[in-house]
Protein backbone atom coordinates (compact mmCIF):
# COMPACT_ATOMS: atom_id res chain seq x y z
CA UNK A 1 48.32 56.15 17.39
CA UNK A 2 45.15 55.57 15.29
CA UNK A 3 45.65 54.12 11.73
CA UNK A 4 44.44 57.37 10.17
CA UNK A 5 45.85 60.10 12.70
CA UNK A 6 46.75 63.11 10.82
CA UNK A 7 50.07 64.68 10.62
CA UNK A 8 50.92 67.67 12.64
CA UNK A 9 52.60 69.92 10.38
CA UNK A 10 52.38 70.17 6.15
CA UNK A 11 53.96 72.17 3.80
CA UNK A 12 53.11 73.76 0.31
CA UNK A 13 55.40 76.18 -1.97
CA UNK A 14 54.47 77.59 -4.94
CA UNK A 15 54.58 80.71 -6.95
CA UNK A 16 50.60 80.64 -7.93
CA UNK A 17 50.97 82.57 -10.91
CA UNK A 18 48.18 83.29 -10.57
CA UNK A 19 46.54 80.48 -8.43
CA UNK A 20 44.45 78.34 -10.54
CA UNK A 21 41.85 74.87 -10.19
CA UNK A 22 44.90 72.76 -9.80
CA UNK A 23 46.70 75.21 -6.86
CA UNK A 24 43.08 75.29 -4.88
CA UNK A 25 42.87 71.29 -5.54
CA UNK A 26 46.20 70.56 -3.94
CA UNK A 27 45.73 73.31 -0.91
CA UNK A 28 42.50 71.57 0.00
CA UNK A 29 43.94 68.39 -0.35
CA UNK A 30 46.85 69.14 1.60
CA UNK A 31 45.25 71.40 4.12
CA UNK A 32 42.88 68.05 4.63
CA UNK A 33 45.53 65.67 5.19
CA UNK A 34 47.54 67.29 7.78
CA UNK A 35 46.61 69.86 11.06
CA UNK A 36 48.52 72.67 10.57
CA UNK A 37 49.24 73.69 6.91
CA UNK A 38 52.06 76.31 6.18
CA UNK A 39 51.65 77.55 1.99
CA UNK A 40 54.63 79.74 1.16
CA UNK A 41 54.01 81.99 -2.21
CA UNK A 42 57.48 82.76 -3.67
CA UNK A 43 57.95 86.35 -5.78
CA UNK A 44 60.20 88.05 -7.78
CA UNK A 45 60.31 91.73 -8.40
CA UNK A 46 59.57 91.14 -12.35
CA UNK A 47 57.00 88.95 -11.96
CA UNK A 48 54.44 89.10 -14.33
CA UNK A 49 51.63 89.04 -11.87
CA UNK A 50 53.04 91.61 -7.93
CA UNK A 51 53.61 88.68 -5.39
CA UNK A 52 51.78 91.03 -2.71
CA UNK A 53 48.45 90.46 -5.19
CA UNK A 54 49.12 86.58 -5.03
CA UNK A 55 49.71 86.75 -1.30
CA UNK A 56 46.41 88.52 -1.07
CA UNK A 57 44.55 85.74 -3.38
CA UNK A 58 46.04 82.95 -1.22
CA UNK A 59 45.33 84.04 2.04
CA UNK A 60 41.51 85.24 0.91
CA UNK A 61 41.07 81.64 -0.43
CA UNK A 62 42.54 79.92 2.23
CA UNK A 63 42.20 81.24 5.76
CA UNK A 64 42.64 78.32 7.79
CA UNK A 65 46.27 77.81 6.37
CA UNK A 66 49.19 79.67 7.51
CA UNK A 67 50.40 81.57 4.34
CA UNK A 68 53.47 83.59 4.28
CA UNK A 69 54.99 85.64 1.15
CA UNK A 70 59.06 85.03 0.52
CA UNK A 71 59.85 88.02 -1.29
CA UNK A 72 63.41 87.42 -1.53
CA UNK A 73 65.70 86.84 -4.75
CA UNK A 74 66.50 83.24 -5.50
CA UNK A 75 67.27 80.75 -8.06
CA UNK A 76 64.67 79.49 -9.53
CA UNK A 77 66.18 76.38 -11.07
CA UNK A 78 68.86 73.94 -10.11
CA UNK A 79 71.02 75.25 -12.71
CA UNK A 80 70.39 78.49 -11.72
CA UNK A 81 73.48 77.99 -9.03
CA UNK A 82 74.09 74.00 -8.96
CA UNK A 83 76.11 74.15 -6.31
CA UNK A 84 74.02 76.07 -3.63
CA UNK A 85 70.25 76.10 -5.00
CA UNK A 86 69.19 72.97 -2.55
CA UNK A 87 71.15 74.46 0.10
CA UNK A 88 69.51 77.96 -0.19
CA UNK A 89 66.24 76.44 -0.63
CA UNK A 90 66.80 74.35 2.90
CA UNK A 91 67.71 77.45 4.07
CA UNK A 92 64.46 79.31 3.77
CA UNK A 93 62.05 76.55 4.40
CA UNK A 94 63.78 76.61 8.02
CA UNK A 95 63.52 80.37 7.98
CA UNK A 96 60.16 80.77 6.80
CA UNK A 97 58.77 77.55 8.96
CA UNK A 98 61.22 76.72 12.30
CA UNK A 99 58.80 74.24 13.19
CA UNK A 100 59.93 70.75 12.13
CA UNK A 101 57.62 69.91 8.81
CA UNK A 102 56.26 66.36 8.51
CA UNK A 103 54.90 66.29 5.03
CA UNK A 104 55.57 68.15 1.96
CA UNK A 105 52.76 68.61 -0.61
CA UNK A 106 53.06 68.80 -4.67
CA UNK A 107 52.27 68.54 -7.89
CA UNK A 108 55.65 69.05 -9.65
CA UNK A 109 58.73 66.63 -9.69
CA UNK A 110 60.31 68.79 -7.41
CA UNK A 111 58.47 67.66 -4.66
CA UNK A 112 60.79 64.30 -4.04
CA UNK A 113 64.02 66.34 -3.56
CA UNK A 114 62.13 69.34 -1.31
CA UNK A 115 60.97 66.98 1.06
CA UNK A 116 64.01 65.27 1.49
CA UNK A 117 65.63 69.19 2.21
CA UNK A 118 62.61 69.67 4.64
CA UNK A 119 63.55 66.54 6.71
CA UNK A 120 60.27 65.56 5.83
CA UNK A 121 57.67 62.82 3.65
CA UNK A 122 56.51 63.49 0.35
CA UNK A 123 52.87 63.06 -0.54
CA UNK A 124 52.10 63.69 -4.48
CA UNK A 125 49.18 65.19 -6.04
CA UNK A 126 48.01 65.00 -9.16
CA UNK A 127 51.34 65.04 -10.48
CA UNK A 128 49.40 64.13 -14.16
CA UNK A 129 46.93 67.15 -13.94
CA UNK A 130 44.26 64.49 -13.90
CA UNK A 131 41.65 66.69 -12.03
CA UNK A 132 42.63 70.14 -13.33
CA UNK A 133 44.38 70.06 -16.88
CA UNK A 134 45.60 73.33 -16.58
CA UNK A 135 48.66 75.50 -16.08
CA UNK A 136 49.71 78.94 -14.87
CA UNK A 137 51.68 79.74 -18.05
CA UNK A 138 48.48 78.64 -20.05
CA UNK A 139 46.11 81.21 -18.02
CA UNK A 140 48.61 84.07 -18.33
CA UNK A 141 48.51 83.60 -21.88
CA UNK A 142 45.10 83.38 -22.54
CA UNK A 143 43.14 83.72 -19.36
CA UNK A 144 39.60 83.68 -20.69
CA UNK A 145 39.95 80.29 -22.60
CA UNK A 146 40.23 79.16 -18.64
CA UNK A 147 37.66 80.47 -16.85
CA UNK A 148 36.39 77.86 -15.72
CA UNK A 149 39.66 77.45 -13.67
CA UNK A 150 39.65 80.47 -12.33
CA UNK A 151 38.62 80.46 -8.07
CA UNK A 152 36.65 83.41 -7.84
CA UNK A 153 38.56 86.45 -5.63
CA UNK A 154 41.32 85.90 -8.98
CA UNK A 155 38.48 86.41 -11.73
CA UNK A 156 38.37 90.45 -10.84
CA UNK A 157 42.50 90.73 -11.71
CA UNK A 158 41.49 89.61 -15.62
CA UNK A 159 37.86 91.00 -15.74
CA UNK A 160 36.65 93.23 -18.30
CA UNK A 161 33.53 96.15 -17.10
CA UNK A 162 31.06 97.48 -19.14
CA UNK A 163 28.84 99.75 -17.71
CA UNK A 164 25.63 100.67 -19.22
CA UNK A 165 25.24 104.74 -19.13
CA UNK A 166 22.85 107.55 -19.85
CA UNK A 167 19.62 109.14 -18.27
CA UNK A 168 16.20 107.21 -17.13
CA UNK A 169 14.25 104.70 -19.61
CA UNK A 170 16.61 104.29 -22.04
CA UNK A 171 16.97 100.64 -21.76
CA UNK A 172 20.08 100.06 -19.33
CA UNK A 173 18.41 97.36 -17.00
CA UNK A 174 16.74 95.48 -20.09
CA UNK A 175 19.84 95.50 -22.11
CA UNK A 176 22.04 94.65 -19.25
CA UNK A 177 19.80 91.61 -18.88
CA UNK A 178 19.88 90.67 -22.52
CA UNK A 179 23.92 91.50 -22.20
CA UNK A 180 24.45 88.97 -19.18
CA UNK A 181 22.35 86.19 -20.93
CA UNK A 182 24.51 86.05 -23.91
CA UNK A 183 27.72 86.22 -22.59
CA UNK A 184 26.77 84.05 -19.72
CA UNK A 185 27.46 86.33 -16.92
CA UNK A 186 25.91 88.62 -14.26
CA UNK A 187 24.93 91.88 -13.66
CA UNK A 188 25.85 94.43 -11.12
CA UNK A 189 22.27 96.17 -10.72
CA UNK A 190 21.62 99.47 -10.57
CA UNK A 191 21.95 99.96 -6.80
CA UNK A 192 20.10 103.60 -7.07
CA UNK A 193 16.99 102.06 -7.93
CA UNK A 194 17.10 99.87 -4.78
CA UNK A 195 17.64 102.41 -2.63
CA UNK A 196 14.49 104.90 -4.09
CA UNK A 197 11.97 101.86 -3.90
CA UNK A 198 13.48 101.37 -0.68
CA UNK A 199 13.40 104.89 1.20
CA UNK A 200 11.28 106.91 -1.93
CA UNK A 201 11.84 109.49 -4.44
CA UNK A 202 12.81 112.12 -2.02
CA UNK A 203 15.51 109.94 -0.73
CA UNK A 204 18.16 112.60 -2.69
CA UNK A 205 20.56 114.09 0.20
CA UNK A 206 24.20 113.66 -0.59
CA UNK A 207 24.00 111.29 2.25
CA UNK A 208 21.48 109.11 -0.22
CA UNK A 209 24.39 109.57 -2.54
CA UNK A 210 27.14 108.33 -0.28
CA UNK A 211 24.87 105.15 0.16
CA UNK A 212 24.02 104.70 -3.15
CA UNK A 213 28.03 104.81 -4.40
CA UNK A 214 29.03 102.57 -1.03
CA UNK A 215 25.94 100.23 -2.43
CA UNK A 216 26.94 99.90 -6.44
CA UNK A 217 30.88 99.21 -5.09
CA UNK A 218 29.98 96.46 -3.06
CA UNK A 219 27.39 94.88 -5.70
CA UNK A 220 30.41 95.34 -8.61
CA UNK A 221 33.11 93.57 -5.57
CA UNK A 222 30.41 91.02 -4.80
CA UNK A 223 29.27 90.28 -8.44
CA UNK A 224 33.29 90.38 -9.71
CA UNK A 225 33.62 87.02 -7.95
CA UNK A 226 30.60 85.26 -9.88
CA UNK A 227 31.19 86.96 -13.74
CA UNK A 228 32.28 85.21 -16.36
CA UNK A 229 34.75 87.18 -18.25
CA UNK A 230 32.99 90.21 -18.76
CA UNK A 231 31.06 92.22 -15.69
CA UNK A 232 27.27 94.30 -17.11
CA UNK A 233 27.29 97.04 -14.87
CA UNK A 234 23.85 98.75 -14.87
CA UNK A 235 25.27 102.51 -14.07
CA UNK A 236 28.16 103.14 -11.86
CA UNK A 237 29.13 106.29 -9.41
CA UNK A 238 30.01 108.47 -12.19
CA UNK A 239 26.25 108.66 -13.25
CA UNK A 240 25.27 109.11 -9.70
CA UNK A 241 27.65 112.26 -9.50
CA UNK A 242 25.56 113.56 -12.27
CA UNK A 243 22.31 112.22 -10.09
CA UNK A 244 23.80 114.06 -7.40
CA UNK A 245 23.92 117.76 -9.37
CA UNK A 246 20.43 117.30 -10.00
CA UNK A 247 18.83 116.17 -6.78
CA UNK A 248 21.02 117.49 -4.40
CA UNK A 249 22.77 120.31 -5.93
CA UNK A 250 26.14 119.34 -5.58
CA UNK A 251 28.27 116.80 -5.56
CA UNK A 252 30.60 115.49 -3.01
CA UNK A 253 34.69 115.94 -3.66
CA UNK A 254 34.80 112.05 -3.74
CA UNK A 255 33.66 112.19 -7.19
CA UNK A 256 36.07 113.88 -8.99
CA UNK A 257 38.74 111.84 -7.72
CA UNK A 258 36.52 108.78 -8.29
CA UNK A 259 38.79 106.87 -11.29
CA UNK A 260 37.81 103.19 -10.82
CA UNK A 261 36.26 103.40 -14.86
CA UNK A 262 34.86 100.21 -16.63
CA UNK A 263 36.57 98.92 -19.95
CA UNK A 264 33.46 100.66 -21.57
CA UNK A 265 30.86 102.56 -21.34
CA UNK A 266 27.59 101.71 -23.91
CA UNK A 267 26.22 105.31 -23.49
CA UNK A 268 22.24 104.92 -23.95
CA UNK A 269 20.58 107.24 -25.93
CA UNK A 270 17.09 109.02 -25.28
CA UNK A 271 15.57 107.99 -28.81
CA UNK A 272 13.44 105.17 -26.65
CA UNK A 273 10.08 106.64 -25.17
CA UNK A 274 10.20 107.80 -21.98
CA UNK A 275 7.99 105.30 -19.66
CA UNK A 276 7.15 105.93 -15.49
CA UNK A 277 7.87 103.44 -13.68
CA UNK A 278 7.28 104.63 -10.57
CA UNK A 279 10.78 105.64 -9.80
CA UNK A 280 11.91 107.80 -12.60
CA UNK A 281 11.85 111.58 -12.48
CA UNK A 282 11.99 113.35 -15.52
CA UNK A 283 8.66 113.07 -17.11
CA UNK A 284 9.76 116.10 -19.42
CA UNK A 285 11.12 116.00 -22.58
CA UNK A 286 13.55 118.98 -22.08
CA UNK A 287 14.89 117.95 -18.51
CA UNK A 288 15.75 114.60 -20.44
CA UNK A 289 17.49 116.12 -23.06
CA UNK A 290 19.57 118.36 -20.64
CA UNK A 291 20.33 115.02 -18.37
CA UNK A 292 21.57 113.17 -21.21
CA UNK A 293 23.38 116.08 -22.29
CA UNK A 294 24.95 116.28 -18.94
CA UNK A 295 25.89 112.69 -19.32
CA UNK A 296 27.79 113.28 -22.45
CA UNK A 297 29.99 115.92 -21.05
CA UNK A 298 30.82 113.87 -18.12
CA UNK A 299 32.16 111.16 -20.44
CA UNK A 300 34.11 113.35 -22.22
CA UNK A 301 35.47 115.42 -19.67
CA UNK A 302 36.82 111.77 -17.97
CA UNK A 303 38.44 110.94 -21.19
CA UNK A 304 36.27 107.71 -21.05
CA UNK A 305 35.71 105.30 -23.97
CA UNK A 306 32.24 104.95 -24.78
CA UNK A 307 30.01 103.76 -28.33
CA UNK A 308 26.86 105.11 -28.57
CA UNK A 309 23.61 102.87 -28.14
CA UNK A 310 20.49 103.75 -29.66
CA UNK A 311 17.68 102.57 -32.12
CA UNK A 312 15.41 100.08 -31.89
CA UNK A 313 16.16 97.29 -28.74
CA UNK A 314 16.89 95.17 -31.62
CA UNK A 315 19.41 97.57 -33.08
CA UNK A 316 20.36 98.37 -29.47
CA UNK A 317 20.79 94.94 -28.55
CA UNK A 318 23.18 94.04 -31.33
CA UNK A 319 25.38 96.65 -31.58
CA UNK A 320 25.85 96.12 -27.51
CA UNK A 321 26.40 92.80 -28.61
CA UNK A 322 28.95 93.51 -31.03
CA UNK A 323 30.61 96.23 -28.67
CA UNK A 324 31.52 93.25 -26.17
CA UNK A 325 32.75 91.00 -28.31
CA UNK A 326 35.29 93.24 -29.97
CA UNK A 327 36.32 94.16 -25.88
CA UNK A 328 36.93 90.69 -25.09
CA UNK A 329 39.04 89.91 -28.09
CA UNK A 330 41.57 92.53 -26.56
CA UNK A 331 43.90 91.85 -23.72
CA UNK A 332 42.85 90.87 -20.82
CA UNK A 333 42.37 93.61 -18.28
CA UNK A 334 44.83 93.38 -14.88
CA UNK A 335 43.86 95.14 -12.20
């Protein structure tokens, strides 16, 4: 046997709650050590965050593992039931992984005692939080003062959307810019626009519209993963439905049931001057008004919270601004 051959079979249990920094850190390090790594994610039916979403986050972030979900109700503590908790807990780690298990994995006391229930070695990591100071408790409670901690398919669960709203060249893709700069975040583009420079202006069938929703949800899923607390969404596929009335004359069932809203919408008013750039359409004052009036009503028919944005691009810029900042000081959104 070589000096440095790897064990066969490791072991990691946690509730990742959610799964922070410090849960990635010792599910590399453990996946790393070992050749075949089993991560068990333990729930309870009041959980604060569903065990099937943590199951989901843990398998997405770690494919190579073999994660299972134990869904079953349990002590969670020794005193819990003194007299059988180690006993129950041997129990399932022989359920939930028949193979023998050579090395347990943690970053909790615990650790010691579950190995010794496993059969098996203990190998601690970062029992001091040395390379991740944080906690799960500490990013339930205030999940945005720990970004930074957050791997990226769990950043979507606490994000907050605003979507920028209203008819052609009235500053949504500058604003949304400005709006990503200051907060330090990204943008979901306007996926519409791509797809006109990309097939033309007559590109309007409600098959253009099917791509052009399929388009925005997969930049919004894409750019979810890389925002930083707050997502800019230039438009989203309630503005294409209205799109869709225009150009196509119709609009597809899909629409009304469509309910996946932002936090916010910053509804864009038509006080800016109208300027071509190539792929805009209403070049008329009247069929402006009427598309920003249509706008309007679609809000309010949604029930969907929106602040008006108009002015100068100063003015526009800091009441955005402003409009964000009050958002984030709420709750965190969970999705």
């Amino acid at each position: 046997m070589s000096f440095l051959t790897k064990p066969a079979r490791g072991f990691v249990l946690g509730k990742f709650m959610p799964p922070h920094a410090g849960h990635v850190y010792l599910c590399d390090f453990a996946r790393a050590y070992v050749e075949e790594l089993t991560i068990l994610v333990c729930s309870l039916p009041d959980d604060p965050i569903p065990g099937a979403v943590r199951f989901a986050w843990m398998k997405e972030l770690f494919p190579s593992a073999r994660v299972v979900h134990c869904e079953e109700i349990l002590p969670q503590l020794p005193e819990d039931d003194p007299e059988n908790f180690w006993p129950i807990w041997r129990d399932v780690m022989q359920r939930y992984h028949p193979e023998p298990i050579d090395v347990v994995f943690a970053s909790e006391p615990y650790g010691h005692r579950l190995a010794i229930e496993a059969g098996a070695r203990f190998v601690p990591v970062d029992e001091a939080r040395t390379a991740f100071p944080v906690s799960a408790t500490a990013i339930r409670n205030d999940p945005y003062a720990y970004w930074r901690f957050l791997p990226g398919p769990v950043r979507p669960y606490y994000l907050k959307r605003v979507t920028l709203f209203g008819a052609e060249s009235t500053g949504k893709t500058s604003l949304a810019a400005q709006l990503a700069r200051h907060f330090d975040t990204v943008v979901a583009p306007e996926y519409g626009r791509f797809h006109t420079e990309a097939f033309g202006a007559n590109a309007t069938s409600p098959e253009d519209m099917r791509q052009i929703v399929m388009g925005h949800l997969a930049g919004v899923a894409a750019a979810s993963l890389r925002a930083n607390r707050v997502l800019i969404e230039d438009t989203d596929p309630v503005l294409t439905a209205i799109w869709s009335d225009i150009l196509s004359g119709s609009r597809d069932p899909w629409f009304g049931r469509y309910r996946d809203y932002p936090d916010l919408y910053l509804f864009c008013d038509i006080d800016l001057p109208w300027v071509d750039d190539g792929t805009r359409y209403f070049s008329n004052p009247e069929d402006r008004r009427k598309f920003h009036i249509a706008c309007e009503r679609e809000l309010v028919s949604r029930g969907m919270k929106f602040i008006r944005i108009n002015g100068t691009p100063e003015l526009r810029r800091a009441r955005a601004i402003e409009a964000v900042e009050a958002l984030l000081k709420q709750s965190p959104a969970r999705r």
